[in-house]
C-alpha atoms as a PDB file:
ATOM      1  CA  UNK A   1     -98.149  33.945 101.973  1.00  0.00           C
ATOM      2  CA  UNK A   2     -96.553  33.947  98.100  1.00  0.00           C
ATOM      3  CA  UNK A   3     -94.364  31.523  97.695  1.00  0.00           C
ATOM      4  CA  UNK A   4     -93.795  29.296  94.615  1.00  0.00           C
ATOM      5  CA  UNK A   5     -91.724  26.364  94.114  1.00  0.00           C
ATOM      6  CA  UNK A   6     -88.922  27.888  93.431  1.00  0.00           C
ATOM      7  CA  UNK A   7     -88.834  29.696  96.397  1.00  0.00           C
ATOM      8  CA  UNK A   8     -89.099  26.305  98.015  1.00  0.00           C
ATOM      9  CA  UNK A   9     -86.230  24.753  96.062  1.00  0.00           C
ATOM     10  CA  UNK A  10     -83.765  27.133  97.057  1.00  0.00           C
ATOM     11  CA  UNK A  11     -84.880  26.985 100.892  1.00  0.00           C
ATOM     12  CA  UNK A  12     -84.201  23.641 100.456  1.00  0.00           C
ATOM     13  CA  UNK A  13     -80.753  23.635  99.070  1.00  0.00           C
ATOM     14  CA  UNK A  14     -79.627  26.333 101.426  1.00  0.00           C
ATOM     15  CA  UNK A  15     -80.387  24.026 103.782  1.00  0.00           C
ATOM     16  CA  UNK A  16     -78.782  21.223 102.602  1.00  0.00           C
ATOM     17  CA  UNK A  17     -75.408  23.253 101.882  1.00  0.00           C
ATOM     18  CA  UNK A  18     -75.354  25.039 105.363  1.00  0.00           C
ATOM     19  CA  UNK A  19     -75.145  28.640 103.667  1.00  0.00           C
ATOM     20  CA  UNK A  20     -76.618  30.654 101.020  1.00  0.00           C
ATOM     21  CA  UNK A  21     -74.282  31.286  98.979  1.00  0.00           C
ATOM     22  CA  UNK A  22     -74.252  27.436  97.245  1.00  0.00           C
ATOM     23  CA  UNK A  23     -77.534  27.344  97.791  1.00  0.00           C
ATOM     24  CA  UNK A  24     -78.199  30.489  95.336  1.00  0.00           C
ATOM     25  CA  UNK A  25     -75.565  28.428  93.361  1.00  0.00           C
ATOM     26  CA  UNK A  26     -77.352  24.890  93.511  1.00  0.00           C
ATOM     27  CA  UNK A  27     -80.919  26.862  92.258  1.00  0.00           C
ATOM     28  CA  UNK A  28     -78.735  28.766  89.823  1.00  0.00           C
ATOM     29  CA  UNK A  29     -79.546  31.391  90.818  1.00  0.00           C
ATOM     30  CA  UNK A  30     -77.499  34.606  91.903  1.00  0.00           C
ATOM     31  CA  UNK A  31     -76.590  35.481  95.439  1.00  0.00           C
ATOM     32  CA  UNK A  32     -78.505  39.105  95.379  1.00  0.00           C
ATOM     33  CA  UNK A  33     -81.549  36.990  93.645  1.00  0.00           C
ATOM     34  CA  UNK A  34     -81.702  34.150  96.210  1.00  0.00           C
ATOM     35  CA  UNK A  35     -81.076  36.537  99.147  1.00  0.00           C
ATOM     36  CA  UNK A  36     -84.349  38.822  97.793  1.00  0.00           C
ATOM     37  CA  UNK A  37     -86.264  35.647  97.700  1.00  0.00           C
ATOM     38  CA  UNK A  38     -85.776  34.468 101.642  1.00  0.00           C
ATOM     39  CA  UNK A  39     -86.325  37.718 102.754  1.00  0.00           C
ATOM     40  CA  UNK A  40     -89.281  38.124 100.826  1.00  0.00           C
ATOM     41  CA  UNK A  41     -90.404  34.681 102.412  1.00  0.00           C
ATOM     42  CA  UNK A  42     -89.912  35.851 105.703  1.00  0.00           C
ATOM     43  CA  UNK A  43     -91.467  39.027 105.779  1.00  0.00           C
ATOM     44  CA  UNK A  44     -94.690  37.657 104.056  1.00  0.00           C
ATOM     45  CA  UNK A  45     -95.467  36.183 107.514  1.00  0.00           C
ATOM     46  CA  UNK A  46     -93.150  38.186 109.653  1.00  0.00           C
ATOM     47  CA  UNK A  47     -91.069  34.585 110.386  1.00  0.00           C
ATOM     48  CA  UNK A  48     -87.146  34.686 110.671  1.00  0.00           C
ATOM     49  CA  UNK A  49     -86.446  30.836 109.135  1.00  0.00           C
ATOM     50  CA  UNK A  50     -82.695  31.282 108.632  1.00  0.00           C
ATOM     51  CA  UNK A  51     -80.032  31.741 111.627  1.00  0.00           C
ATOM     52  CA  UNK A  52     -76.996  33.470 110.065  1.00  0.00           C
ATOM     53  CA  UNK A  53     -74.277  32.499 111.707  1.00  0.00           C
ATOM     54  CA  UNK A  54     -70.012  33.329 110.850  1.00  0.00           C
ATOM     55  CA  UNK A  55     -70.112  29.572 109.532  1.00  0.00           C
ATOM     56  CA  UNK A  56     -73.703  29.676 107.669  1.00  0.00           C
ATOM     57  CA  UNK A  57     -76.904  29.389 108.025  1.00  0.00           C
ATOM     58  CA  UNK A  58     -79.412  26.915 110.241  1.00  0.00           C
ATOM     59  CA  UNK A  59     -82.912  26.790 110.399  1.00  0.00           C
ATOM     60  CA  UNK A  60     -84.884  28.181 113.253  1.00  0.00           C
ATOM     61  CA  UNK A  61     -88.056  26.148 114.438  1.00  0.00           C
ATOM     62  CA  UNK A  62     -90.479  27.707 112.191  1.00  0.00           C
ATOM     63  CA  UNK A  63     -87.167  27.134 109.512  1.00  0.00           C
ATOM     64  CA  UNK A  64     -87.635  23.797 110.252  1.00  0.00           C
ATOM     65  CA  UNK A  65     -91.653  23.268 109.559  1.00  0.00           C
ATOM     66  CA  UNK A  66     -91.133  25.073 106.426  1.00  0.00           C
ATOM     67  CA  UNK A  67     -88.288  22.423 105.460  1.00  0.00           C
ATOM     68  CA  UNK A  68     -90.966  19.957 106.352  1.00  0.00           C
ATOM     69  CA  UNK A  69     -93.581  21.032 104.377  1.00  0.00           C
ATOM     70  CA  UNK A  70     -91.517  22.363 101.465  1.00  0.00           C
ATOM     71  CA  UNK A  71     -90.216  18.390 100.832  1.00  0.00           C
ATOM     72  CA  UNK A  72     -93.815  16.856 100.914  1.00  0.00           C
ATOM     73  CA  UNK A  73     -94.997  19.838  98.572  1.00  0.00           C
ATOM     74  CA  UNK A  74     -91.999  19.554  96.261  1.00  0.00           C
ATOM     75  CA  UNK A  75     -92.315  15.491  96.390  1.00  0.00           C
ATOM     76  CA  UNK A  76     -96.187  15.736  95.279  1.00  0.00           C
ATOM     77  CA  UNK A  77     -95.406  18.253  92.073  1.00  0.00           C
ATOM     78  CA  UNK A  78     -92.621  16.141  90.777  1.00  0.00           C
ATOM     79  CA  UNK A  79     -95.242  13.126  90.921  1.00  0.00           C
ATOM     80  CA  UNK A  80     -98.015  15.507  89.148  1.00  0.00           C
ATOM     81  CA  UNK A  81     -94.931  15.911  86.831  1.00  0.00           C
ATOM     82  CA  UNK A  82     -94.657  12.044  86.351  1.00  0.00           C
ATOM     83  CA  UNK A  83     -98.418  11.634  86.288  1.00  0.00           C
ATOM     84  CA  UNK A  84     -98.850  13.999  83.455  1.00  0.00           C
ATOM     85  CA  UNK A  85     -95.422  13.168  81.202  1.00  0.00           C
ATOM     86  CA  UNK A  86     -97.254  11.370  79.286  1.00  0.00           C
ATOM     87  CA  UNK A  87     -99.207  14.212  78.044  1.00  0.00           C
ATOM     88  CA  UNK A  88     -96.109  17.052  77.845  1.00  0.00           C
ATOM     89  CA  UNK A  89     -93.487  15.888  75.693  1.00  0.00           C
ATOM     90  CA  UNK A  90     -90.194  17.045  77.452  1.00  0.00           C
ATOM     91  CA  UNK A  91     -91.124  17.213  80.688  1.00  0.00           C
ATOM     92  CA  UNK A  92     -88.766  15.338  82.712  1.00  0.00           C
ATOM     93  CA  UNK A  93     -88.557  13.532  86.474  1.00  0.00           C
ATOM     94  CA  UNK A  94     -85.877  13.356  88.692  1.00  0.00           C
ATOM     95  CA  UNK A  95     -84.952  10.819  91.476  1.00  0.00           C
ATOM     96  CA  UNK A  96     -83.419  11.248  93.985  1.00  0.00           C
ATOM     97  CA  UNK A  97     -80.501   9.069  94.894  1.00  0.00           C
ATOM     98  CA  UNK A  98     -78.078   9.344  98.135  1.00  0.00           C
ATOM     99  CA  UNK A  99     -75.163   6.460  98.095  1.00  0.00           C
ATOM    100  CA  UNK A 100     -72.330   5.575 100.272  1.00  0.00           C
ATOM    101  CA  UNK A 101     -68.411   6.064  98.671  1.00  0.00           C
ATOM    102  CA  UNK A 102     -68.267   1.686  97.397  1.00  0.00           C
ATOM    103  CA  UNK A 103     -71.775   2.044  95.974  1.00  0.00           C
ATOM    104  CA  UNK A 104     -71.103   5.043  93.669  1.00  0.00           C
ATOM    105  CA  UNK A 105     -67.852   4.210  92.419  1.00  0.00           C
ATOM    106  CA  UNK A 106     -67.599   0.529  92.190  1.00  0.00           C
ATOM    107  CA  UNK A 107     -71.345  -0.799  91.962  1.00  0.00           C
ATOM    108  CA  UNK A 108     -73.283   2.172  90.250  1.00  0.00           C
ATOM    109  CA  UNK A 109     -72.060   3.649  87.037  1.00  0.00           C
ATOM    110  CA  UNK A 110     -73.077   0.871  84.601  1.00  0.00           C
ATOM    111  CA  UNK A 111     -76.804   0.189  86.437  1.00  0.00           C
ATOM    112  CA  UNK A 112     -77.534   4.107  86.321  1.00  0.00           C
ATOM    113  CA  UNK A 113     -76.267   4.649  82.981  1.00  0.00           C
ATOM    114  CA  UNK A 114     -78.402   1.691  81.723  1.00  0.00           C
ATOM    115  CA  UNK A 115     -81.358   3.018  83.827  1.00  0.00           C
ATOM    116  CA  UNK A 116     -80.740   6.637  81.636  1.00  0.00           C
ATOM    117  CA  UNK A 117     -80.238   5.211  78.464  1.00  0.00           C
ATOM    118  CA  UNK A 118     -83.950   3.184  78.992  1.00  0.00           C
ATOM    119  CA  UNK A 119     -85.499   6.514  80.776  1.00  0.00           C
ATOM    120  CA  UNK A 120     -84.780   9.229  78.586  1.00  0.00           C
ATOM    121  CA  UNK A 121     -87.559  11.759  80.325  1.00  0.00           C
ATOM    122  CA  UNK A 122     -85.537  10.875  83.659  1.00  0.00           C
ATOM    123  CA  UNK A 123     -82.670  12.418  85.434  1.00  0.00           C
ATOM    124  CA  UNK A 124     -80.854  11.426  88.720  1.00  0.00           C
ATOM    125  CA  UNK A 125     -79.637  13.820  91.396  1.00  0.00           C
ATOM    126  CA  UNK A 126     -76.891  11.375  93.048  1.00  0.00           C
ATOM    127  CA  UNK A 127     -74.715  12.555  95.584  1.00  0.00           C
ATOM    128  CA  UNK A 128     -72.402  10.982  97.891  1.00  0.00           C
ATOM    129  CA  UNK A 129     -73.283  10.638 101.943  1.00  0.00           C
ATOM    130  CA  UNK A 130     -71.876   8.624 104.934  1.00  0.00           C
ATOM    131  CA  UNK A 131     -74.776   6.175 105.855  1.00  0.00           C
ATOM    132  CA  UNK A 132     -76.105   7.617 109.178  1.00  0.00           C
ATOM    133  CA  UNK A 133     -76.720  10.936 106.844  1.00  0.00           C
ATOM    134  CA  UNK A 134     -78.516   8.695 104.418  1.00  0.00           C
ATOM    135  CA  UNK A 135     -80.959   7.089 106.621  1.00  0.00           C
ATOM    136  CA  UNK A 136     -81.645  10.584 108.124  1.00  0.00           C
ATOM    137  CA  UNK A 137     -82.469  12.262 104.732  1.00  0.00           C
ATOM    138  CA  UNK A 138     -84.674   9.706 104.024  1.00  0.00           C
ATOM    139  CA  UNK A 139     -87.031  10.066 107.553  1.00  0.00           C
ATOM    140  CA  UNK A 140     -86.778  13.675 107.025  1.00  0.00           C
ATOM    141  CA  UNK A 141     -88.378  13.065 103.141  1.00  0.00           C
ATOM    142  CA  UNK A 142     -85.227  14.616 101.547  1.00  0.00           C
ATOM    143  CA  UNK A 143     -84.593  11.646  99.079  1.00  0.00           C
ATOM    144  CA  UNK A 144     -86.192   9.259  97.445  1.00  0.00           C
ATOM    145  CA  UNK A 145     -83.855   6.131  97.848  1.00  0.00           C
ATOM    146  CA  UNK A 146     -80.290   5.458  99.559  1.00  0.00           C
ATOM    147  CA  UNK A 147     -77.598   2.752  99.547  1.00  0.00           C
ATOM    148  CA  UNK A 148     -76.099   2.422 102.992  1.00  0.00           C
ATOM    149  CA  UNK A 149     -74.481  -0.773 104.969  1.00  0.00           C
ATOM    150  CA  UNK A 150     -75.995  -2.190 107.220  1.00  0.00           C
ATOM    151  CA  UNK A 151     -73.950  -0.846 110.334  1.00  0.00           C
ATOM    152  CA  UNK A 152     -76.898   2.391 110.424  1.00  0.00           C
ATOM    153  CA  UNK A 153     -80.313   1.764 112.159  1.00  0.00           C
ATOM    154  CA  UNK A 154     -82.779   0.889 109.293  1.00  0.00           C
ATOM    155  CA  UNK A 155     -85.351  -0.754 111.579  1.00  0.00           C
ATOM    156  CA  UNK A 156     -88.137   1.966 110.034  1.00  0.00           C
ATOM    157  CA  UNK A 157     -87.212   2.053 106.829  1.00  0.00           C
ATOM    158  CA  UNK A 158     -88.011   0.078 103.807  1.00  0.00           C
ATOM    159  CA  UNK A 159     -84.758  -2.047 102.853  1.00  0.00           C
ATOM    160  CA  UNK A 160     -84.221  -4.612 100.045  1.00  0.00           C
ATOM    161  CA  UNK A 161     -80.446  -6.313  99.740  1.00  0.00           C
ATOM    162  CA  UNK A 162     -77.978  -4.576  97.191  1.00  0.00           C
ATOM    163  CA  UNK A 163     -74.763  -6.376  97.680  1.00  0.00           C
ATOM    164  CA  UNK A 164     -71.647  -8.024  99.479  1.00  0.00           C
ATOM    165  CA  UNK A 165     -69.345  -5.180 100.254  1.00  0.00           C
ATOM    166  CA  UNK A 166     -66.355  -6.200 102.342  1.00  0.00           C
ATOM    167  CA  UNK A 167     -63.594  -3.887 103.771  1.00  0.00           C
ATOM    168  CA  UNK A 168     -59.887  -5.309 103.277  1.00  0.00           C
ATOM    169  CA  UNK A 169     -56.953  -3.816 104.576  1.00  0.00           C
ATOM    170  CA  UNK A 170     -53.833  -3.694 102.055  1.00  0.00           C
ATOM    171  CA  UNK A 171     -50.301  -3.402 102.791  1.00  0.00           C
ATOM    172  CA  UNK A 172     -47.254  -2.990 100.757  1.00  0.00           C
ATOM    173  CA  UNK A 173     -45.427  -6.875 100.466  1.00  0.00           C
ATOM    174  CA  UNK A 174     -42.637  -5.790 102.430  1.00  0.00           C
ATOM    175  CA  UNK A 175     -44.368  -3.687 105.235  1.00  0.00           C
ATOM    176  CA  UNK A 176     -43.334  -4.953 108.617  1.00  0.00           C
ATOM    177  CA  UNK A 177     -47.122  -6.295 108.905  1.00  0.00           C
ATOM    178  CA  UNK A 178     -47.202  -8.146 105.979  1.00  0.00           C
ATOM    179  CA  UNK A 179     -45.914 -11.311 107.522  1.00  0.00           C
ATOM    180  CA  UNK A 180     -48.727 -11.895 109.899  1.00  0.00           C
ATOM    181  CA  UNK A 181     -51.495 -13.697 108.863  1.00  0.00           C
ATOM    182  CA  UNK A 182     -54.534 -11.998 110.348  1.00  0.00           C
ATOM    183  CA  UNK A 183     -54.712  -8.502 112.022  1.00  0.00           C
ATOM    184  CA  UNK A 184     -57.205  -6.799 113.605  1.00  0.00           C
ATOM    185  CA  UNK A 185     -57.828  -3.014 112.769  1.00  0.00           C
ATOM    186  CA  UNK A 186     -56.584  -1.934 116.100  1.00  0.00           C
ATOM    187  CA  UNK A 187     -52.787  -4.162 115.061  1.00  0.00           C
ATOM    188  CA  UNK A 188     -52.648  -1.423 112.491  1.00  0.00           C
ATOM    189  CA  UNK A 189     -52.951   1.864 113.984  1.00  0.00           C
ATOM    190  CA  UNK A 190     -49.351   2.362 114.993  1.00  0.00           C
ATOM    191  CA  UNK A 191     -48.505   2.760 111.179  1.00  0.00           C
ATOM    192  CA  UNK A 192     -49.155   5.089 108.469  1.00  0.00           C
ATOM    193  CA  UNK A 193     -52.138   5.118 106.353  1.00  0.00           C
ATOM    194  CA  UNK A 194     -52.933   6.522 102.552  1.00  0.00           C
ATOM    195  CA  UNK A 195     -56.739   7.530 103.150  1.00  0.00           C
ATOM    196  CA  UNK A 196     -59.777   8.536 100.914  1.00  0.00           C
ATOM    197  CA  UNK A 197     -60.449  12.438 101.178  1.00  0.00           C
ATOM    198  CA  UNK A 198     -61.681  14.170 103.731  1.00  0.00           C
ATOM    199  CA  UNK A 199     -65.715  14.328 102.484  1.00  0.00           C
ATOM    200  CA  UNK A 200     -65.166  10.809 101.276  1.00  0.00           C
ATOM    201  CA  UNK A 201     -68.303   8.749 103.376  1.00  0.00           C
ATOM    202  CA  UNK A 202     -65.797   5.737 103.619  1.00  0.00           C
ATOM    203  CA  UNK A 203     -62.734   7.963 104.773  1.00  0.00           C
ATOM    204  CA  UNK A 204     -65.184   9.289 107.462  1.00  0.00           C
ATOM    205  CA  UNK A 205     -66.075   5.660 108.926  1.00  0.00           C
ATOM    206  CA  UNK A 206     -63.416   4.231 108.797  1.00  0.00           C
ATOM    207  CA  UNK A 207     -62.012   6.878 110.623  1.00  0.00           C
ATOM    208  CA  UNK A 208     -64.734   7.357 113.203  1.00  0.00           C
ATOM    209  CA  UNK A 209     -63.799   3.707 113.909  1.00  0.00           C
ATOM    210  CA  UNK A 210     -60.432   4.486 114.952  1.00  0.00           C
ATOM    211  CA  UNK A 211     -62.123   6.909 117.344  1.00  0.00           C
ATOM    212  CA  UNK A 212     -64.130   4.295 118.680  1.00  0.00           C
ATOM    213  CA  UNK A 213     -61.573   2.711 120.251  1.00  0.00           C
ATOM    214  CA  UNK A 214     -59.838   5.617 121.766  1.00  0.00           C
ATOM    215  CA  UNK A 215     -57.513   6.219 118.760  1.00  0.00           C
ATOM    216  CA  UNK A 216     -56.749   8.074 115.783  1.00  0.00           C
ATOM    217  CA  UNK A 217     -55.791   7.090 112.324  1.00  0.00           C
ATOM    218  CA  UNK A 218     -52.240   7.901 111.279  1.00  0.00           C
ATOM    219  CA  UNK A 219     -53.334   9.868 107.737  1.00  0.00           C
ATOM    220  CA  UNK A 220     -49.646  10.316 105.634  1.00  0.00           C
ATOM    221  CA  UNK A 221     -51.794  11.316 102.877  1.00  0.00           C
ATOM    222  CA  UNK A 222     -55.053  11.493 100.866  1.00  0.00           C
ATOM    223  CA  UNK A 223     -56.065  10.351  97.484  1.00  0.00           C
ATOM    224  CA  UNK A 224     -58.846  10.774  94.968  1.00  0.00           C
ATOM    225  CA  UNK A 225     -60.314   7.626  94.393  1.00  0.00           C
ATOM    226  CA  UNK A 226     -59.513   3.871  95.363  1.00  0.00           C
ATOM    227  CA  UNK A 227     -57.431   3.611  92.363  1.00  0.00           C
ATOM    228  CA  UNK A 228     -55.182   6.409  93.445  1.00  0.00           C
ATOM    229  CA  UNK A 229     -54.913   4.717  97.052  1.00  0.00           C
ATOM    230  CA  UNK A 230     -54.320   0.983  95.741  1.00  0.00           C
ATOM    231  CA  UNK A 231     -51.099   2.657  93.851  1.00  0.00           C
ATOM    232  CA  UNK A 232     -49.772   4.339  96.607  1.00  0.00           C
ATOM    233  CA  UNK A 233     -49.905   1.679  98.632  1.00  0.00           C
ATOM    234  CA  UNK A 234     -48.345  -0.430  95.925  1.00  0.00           C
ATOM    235  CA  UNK A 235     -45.364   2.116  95.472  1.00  0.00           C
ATOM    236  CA  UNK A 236     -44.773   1.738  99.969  1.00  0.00           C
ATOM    237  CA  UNK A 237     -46.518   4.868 100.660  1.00  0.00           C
ATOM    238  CA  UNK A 238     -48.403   3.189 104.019  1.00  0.00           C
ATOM    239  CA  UNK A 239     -51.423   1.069 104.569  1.00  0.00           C
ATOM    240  CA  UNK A 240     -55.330   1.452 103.537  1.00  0.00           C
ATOM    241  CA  UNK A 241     -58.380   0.062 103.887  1.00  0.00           C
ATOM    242  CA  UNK A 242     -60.073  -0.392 100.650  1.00  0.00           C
ATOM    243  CA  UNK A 243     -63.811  -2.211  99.462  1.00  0.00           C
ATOM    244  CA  UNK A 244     -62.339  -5.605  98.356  1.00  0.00           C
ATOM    245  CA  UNK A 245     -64.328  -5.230  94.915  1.00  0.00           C
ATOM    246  CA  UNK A 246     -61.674  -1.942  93.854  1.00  0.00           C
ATOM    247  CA  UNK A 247     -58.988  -4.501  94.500  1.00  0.00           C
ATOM    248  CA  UNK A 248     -60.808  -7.395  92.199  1.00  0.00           C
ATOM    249  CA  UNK A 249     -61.768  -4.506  89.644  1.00  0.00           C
ATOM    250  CA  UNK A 250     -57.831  -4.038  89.462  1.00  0.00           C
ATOM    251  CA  UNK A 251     -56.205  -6.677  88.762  1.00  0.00           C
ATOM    252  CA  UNK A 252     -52.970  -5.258  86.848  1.00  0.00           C
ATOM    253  CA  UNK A 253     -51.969  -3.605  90.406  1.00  0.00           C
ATOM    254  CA  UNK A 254     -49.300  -5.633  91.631  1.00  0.00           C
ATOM    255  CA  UNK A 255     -47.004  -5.662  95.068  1.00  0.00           C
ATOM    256  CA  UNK A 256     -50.448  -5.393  97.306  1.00  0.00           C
ATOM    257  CA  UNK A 257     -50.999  -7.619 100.260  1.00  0.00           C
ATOM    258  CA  UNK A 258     -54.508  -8.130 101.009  1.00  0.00           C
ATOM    259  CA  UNK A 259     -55.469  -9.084 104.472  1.00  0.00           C
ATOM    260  CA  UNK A 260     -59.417  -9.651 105.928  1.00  0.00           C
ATOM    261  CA  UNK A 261     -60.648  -7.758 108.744  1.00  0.00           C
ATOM    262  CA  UNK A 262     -62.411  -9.493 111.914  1.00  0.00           C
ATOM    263  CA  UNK A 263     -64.494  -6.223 112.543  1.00  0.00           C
ATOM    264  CA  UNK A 264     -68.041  -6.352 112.020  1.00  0.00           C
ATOM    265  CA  UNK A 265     -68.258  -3.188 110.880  1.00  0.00           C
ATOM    266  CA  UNK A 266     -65.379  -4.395 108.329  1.00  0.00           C
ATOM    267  CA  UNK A 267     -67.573  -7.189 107.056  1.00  0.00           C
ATOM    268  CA  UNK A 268     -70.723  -5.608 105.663  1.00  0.00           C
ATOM    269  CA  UNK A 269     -73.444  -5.691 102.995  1.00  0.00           C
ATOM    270  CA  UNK A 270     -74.959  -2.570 101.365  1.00  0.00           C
ATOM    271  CA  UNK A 271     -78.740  -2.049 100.936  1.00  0.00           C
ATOM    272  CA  UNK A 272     -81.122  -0.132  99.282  1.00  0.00           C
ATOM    273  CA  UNK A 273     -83.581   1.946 101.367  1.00  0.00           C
ATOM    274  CA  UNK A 274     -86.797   4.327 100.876  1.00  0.00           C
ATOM    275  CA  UNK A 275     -88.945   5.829 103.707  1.00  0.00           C
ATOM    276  CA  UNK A 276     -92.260   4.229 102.218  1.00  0.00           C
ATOM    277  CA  UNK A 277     -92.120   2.299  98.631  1.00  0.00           C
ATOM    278  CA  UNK A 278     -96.047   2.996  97.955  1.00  0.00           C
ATOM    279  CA  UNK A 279     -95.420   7.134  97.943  1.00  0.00           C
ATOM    280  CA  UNK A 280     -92.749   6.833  96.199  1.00  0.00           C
ATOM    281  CA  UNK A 281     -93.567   8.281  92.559  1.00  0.00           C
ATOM    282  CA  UNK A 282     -93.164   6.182  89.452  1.00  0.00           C
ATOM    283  CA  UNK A 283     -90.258   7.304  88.207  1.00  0.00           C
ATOM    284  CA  UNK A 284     -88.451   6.419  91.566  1.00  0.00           C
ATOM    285  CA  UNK A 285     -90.037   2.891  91.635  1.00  0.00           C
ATOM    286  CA  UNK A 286     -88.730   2.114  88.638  1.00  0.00           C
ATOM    287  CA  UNK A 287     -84.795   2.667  89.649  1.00  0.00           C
ATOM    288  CA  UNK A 288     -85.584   0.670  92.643  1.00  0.00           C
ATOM    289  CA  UNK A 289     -86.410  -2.120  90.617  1.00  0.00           C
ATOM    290  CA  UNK A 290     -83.241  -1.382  88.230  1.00  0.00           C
ATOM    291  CA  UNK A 291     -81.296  -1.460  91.109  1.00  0.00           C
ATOM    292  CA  UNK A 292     -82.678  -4.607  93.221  1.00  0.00           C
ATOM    293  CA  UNK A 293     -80.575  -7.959  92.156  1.00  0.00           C
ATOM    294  CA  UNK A 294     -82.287 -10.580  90.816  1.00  0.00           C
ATOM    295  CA  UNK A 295     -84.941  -8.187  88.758  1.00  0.00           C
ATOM    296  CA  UNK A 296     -84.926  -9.211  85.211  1.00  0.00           C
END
């Protein structure tokens, strides 16, 4: 068996892109390159670990042990990296940080930015998840720390508090709604909607609440960021449902109604998580400190 961490790496991100294609891409590496490498891999032990499939790829059972193994291996040579910074000038860690849509656009731009400008031997590899995914890259050892609400299981997972994040709904002053003084999220679902993108994390569960109760969200149209939906809703263009924080970070929006949700999964807090905080290497330690309120 001859494989080196590279070969691991790219495993690895084919995986976590579902083909190979943007996996080659995410190793930078090209497609003929990364293709020669798997087979390579699986004809050193005579293994198939890929399924290729009209839609992708998924791994087969041995697919999965490798996946398993390549993660720890891959985890303990970044901390060898950390251990022995000190002595390579250059050498640089990464962290690895998985967020829900509210935490990486309203809460994290300023802390991580600070946390570069103090770590200059450190890089983050932040990407943007619904919760549920979150919590299950973390058991499976594919991140180092996430920031999900508290409507996914954490029960074996290392949590620490990160912050208030309420859902509001906003409506247009002169939408036929606007006159009632409390509505449920169910009230609403007979009227259009201005919605986060499709691979948004909060688009997705706010929709997969709709389907909850046997109904579907009435999408008129999709924007790019909360700022983008806050104006269309200003301008008549239907309802959304918005972290209240992008509405306090805007202030100079006018002609928005603002109206609190009774759901529980409306009225949330965000947390930090990590499968174990003692394995976690140095490097990663640190941003959970950064990132923890209250830590001087």
């Amino acid at each position: 068996m001859h494989f080196d961490l590279t070969d691991l790496r790219l495993y690895l991100n084919i995986l976590d892109t579902g083909n190979i294609t943007a996996g080659a891409a995410r190793s930078h590496l090209s497609l003929a390159a990364a293709s020669a490498r798997i087979r390579a891999m699986e004809s050193s032990l005579g293994i198939d670990f890929l399924e290729r499939g009209r839609r992708g790829v998924t791994p087969t059972p041995a697919g999965n042990a490798l996946a398993k193994h390549a993660r720890a291996l891959l985890q303990q040579a970044e901390r060898l990296q950390q251990d022995l910074a000190e002595y390579a000038k250059g050498v640089k860690g990464q962290v690895r940080l998985l967020c829900n849509t509210t935490a990486i656009t309203e809460y994290l731009p300023e802390l991580l930015a600070d946390f570069l400008r103090e770590h200059p031997n450190l890089d983050i590899d932040l990407q943007e998840l619904p919760s549920a995914r979150i919590t299950h890259a973390l058991r499976q050892g594919a991140a180092d720390l996430g920031i999900v609400s508290d409507a996914v299981d954490t029960d074996d997972l290392h949590t620490r508090p990160f912050r208030d994040d309420p859902l509001v709904l906003i409506l247009p002053p002169d939408h036929p709604l606007a006159d009632q003084p409390s509505l449920t999220f169910a009230d609403t679902l007979n009227h259009d909607y201005v919605a986060l993108g499709t691979s948004s994390a909060l688009a997705i569960h706010v929709e997969e609440q709709a389907l909850h109760i046997g109904q579907r969200m009435p999408i008129r149209i999709r924007a790019d960021g909360f700022d983008g939906v806050i104006r269309m809703v200003a301008r008549g263009a239907g309802l959304a449902i918005v972290p209240r924080v992008a509405i306090e970070r805007w202030p100079q929006v006018q002609g928005v109604t603002t109206r609190a949700l009774p759901e529980d999964w409306a009225n949330r807090t965000l947390k930090i998580c990590a499968r174990d905080v003692d394995s976690l290497p140095g490097y990663a330690r640190a941003l959970l400190e950064a990132l923890t309120p209250g830590t001087p």
